[in-house]
Protein backbone atom coordinates (compact mmCIF):
# COMPACT_ATOMS: atom_id res chain seq x y z
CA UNK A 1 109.52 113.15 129.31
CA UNK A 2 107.41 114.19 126.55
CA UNK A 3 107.94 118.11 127.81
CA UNK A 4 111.95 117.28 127.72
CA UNK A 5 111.77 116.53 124.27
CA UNK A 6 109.82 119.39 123.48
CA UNK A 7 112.21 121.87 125.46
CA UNK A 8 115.26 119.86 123.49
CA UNK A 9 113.78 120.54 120.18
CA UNK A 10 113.05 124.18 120.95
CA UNK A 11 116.61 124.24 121.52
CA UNK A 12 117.81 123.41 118.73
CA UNK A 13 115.33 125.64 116.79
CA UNK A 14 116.86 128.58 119.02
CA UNK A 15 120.32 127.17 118.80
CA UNK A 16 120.28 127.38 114.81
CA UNK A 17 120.00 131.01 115.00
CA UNK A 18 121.99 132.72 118.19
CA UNK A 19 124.46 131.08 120.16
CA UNK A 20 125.53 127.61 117.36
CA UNK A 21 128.46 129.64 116.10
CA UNK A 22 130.15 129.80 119.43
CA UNK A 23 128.48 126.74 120.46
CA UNK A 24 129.78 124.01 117.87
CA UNK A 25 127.24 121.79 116.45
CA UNK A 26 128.44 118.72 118.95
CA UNK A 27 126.00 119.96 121.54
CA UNK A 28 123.05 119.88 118.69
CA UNK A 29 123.87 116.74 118.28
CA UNK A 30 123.51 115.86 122.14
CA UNK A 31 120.10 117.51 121.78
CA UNK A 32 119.00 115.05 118.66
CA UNK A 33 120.85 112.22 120.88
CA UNK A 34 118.73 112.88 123.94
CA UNK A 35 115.56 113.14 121.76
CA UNK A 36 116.36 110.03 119.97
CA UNK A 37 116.73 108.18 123.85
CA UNK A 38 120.30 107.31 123.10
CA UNK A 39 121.21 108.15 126.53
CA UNK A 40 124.32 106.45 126.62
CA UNK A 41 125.96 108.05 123.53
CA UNK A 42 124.90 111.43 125.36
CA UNK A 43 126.55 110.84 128.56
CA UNK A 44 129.74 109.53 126.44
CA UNK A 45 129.96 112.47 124.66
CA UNK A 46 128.55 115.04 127.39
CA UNK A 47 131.51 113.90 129.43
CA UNK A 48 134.11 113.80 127.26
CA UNK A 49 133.07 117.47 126.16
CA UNK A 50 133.56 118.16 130.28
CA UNK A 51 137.34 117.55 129.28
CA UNK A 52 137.62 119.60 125.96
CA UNK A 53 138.10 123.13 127.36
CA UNK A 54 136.33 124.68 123.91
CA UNK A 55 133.03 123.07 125.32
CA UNK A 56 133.66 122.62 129.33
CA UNK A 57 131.87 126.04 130.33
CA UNK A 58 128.92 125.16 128.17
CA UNK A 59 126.21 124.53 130.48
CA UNK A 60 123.91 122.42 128.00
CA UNK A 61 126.55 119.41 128.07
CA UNK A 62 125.84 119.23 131.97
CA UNK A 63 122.17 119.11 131.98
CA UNK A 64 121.84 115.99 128.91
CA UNK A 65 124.35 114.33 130.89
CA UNK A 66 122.23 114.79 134.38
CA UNK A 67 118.49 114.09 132.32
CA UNK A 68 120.36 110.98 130.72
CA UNK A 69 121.24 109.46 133.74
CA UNK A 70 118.35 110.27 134.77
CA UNK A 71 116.11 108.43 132.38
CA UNK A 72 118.27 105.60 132.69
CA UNK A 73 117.36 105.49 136.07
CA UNK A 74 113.69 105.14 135.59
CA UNK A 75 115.00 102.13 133.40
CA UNK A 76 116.73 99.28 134.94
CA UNK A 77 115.45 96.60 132.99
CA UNK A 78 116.75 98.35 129.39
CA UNK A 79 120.16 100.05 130.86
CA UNK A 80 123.05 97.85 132.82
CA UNK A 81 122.19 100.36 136.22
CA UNK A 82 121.75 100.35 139.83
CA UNK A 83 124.24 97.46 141.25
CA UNK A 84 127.23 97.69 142.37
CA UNK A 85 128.41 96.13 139.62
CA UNK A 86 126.60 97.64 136.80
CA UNK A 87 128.40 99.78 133.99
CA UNK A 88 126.48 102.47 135.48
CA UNK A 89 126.26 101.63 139.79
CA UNK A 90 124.51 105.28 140.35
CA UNK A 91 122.80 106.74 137.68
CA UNK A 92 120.48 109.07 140.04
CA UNK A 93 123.10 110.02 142.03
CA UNK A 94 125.06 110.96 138.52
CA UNK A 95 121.51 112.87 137.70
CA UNK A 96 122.18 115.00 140.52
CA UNK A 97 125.72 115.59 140.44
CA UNK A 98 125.85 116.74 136.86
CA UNK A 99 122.54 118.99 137.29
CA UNK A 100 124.14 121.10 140.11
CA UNK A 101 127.53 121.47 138.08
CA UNK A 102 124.76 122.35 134.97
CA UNK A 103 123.75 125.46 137.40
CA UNK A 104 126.97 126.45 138.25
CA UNK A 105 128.09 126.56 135.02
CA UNK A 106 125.24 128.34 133.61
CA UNK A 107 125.83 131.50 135.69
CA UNK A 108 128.92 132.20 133.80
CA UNK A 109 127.12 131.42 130.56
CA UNK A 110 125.78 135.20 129.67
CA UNK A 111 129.34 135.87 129.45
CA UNK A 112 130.10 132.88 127.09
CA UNK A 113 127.11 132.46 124.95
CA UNK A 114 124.96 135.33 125.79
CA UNK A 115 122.47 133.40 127.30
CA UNK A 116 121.57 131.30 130.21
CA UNK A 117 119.29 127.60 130.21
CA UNK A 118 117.93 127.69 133.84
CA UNK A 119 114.63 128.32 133.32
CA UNK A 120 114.32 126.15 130.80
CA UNK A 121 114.70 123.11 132.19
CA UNK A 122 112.33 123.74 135.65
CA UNK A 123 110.12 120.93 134.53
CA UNK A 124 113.02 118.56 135.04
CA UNK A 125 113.73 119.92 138.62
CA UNK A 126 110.62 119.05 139.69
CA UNK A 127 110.55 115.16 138.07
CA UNK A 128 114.46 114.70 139.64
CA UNK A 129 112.99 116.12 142.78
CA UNK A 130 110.14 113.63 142.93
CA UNK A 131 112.20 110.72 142.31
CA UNK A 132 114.58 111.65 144.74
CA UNK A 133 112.51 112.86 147.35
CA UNK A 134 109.94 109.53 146.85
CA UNK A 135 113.26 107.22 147.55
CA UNK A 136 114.21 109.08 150.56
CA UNK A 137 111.47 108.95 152.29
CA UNK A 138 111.79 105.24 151.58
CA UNK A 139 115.01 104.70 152.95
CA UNK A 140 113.50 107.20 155.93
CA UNK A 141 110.15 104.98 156.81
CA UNK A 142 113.14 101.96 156.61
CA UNK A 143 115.03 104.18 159.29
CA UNK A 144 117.86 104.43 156.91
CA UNK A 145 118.38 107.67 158.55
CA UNK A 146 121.58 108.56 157.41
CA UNK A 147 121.06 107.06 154.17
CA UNK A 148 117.85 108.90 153.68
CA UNK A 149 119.67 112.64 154.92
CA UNK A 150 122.36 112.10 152.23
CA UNK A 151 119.70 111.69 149.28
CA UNK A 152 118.27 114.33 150.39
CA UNK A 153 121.45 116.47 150.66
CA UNK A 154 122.09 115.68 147.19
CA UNK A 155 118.87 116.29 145.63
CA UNK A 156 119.06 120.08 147.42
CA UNK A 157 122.47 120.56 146.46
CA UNK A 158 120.90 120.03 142.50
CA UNK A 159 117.77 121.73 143.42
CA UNK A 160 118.58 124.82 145.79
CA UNK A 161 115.12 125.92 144.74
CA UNK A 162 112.81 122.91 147.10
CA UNK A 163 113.87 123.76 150.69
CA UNK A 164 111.40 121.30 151.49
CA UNK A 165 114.33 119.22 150.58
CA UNK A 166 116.29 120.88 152.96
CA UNK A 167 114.00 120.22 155.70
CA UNK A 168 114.11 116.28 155.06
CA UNK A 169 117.74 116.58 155.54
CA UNK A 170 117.96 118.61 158.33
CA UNK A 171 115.30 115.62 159.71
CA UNK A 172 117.44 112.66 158.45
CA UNK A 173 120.45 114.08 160.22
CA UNK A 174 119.11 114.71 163.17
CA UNK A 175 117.28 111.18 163.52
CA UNK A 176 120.99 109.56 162.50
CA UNK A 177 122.78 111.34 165.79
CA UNK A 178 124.45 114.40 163.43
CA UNK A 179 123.03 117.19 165.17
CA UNK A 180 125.50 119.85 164.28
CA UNK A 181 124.36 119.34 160.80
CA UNK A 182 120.67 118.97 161.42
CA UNK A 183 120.24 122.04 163.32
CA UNK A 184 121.64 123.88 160.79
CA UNK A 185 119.66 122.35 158.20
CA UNK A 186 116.08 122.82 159.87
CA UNK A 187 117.26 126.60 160.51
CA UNK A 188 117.91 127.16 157.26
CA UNK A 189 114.76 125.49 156.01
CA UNK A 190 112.76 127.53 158.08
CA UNK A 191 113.90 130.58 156.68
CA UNK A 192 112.75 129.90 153.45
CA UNK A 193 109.62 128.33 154.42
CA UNK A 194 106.55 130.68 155.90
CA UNK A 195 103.08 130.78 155.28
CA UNK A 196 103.05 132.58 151.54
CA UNK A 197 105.53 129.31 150.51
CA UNK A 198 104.45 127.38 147.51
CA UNK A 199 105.55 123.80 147.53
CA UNK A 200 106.11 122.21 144.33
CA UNK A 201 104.04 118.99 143.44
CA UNK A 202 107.46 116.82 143.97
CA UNK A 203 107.22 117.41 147.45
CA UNK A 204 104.49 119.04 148.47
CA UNK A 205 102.98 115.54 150.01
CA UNK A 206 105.76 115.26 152.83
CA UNK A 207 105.59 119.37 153.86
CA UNK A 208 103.18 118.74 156.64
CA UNK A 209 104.48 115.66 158.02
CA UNK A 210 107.96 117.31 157.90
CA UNK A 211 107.01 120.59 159.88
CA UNK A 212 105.49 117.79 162.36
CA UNK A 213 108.56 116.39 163.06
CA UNK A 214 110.15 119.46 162.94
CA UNK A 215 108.62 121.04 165.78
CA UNK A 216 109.13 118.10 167.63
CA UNK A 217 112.87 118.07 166.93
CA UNK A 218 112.98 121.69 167.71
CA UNK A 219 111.00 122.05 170.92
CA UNK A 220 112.75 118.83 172.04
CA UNK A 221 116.62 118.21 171.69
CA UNK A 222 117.16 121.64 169.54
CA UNK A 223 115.22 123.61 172.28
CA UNK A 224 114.19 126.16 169.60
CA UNK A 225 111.05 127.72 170.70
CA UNK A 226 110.81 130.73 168.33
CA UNK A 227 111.00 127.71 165.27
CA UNK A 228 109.23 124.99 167.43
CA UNK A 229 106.15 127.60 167.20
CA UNK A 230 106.34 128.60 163.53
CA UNK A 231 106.21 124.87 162.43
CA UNK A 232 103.52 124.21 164.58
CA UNK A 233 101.68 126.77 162.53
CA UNK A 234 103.13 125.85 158.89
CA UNK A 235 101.27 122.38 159.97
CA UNK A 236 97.90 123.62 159.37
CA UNK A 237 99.03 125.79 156.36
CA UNK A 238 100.41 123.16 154.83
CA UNK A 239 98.18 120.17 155.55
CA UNK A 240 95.57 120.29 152.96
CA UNK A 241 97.97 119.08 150.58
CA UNK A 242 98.55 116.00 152.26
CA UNK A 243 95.80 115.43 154.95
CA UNK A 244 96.76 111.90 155.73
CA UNK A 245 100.09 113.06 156.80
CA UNK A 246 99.11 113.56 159.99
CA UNK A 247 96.87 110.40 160.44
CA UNK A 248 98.95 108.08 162.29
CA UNK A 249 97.09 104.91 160.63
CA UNK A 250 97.59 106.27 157.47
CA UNK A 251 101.23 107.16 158.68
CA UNK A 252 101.69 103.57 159.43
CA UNK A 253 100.20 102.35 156.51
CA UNK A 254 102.87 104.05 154.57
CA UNK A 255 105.54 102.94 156.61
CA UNK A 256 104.32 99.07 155.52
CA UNK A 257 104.00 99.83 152.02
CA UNK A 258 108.04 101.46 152.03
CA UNK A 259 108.94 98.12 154.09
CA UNK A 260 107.22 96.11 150.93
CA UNK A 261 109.11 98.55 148.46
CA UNK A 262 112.56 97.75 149.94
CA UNK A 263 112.43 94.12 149.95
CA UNK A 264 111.36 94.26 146.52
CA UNK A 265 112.92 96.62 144.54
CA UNK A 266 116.23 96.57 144.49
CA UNK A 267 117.17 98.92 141.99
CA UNK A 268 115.60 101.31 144.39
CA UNK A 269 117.85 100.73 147.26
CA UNK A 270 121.03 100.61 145.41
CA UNK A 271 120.72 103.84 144.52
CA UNK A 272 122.30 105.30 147.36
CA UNK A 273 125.04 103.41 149.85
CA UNK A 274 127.93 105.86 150.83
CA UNK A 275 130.83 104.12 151.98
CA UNK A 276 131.07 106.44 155.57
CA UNK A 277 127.32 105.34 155.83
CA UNK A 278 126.58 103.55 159.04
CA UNK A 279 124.29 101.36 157.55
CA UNK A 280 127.35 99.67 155.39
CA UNK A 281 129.89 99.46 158.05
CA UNK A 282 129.08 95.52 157.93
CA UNK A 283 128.72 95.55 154.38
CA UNK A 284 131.27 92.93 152.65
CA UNK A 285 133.28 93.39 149.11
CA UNK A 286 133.05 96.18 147.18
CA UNK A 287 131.86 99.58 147.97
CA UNK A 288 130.58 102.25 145.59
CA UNK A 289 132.25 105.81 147.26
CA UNK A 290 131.04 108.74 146.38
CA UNK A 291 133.75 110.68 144.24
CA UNK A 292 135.53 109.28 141.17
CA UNK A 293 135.49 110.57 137.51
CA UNK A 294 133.35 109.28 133.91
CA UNK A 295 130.27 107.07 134.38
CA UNK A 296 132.03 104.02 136.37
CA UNK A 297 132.71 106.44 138.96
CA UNK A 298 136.83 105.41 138.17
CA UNK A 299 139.28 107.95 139.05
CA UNK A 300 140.96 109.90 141.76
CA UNK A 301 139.90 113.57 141.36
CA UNK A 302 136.29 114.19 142.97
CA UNK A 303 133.66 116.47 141.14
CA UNK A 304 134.36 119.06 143.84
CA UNK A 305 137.82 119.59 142.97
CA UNK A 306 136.64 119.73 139.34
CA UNK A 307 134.17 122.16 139.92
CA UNK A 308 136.63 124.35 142.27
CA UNK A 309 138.94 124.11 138.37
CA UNK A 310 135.80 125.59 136.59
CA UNK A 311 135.55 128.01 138.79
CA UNK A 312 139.25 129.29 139.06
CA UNK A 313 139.13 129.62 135.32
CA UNK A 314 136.00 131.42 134.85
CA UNK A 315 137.41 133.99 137.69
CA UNK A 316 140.83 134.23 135.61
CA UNK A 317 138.77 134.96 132.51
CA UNK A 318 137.62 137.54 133.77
């Protein structure tokens, strides 16, 4: 958090002196919101700027939105998240939906603003990575399969950068009976993971278990030889960063503490519940879906179809 702040205040500094005159001082002033922890003010005003079309293609108002939700995430007890109920139902899920329209954005922004934010923000990757990939493999050692392969799918649509993401997915989808999906998903995984890969510390912990189960998924119902035998190898590459990942007691172990974690935090497994997901097909009242517009997730016009709008207008800009 404390390397958030700093980034933010850099910002500004920067801000001040090359790209504020085509900019506008509103998204300074979501910089000294976010530093101030006024996350709510930031994702009111971050989304309303997502409907002004002098400040829609600026990238910065998608990435205090996502690391707003974000924080608000991490705190339950202070913000009115996580239940279905709640002002704010999915804040993670909000995280990770406004940081991949924050990367989309920002490869139009050269032409904009004359610069781009990217690599500024890498730190945050990792710390929405970790906290995504943590509760996955939660709902996964729960054998919330499908649940667990649609976190995961999110967090790599955000984070393109971790395949290791991808490979959970791929897993989760697979385990949940969707193996048109999950084949693709391991093979693409695999293509970006060999021996010279460098796993980031978000999920570096679960890259040997995941290869394990890989190779079992593809020298079993895949009946993928050529990628059965390249996990099988990326198992001892990748082990020392996680040796208990292939100790079965410690395996099991795990699986009791995530058991533990579900019954008790709530919060936690609220997070995700699509409404096409199996495991709330005999779910009563209200569910939460998936697409809908502004922070209560009200509306009719899904952040794909928005994004689809940004994009037509940055290609007729052209």
């Amino acid at each position: 958090m404390k390397t958030l702040k700093l980034i933010c205040i850099l910002l500004i500094i920067v801000s001040s002196k090359s790209y504020a005159q085509k900019a506008g001082k509103k998204i300074d002033d979501l910089t000294f919101l976010f530093v101030d922890e006024k996350y709510e003010d930031v994702i009111h005003r971050a989304e309303g700027l997502m409907q002004n079309d002098s400040y829609k293609k600026h990238p910065l108002i998608y990435v205090y939105a996502s690391m707003s939700y974000y924080e608000m995430s991490r705190k339950p007890g202070t913000f009115d998240v996580g239940e279905k109920d709640s002002k704010y139902p999915k804040p993670l899920k909000m995280a990770q939906k406004h940081l991949y329209k924050f990367l989309k954005v920002d490869k139009k922004a050269p032409k904009y603003y004359d610069n781009s934010w990217a690599d500024d923000f890498k730190d945050y990757y990792i710390q929405l990575a970790d906290t995504s990939n943590n509760l996955a493999q939660m709902l996964y050692l729960n054998e919330k399969y499908r649940k667990s392969a649609s976190l995961y799918k999110a967090a790599y649509k955000a984070i393109p950068s971790d395949p290791v993401l991808l490979l959970w997915q791929g897993i989760g989808e697979m385990k949940s009976k969707n193996s048109v999906e999950g084949k693709k998903s391991l093979a693409l995984a695999m293509k970006s993971i060999d021996e010279n890969f460098v796993p980031t510390k978000a999920t570096s912990d679960v890259l040997a278990h995941g290869m394990l189960l890989a190779e079992e998924l593809f020298r079993g119902s895949i009946n993928d030889y050529t990628n059965a035998d390249k996990a099988k190898k990326l198992i001892e590459v990748f082990k020392k960063y996680d040796p208990d990942e292939l100790d079965k007691k410690a395996l099991e172990e795990r699986k009791a503490a995530a058991k533990k974690a579900a019954k008790e935090d709530r919060v936690m497994r609220s997070f995700f519940s699509d409404e096409d997901d199996e495991d709330n097909k005999d779910r009563k009242g209200k569910i939460i879906i998936e697409n809908g517009a502004g922070a209560e997730g009200k509306g009719s016009k899904s952040d794909e179809e928005e994004l689809d709008k940004l994009e037509k207008e940055a290609k007729d800009d052209k």
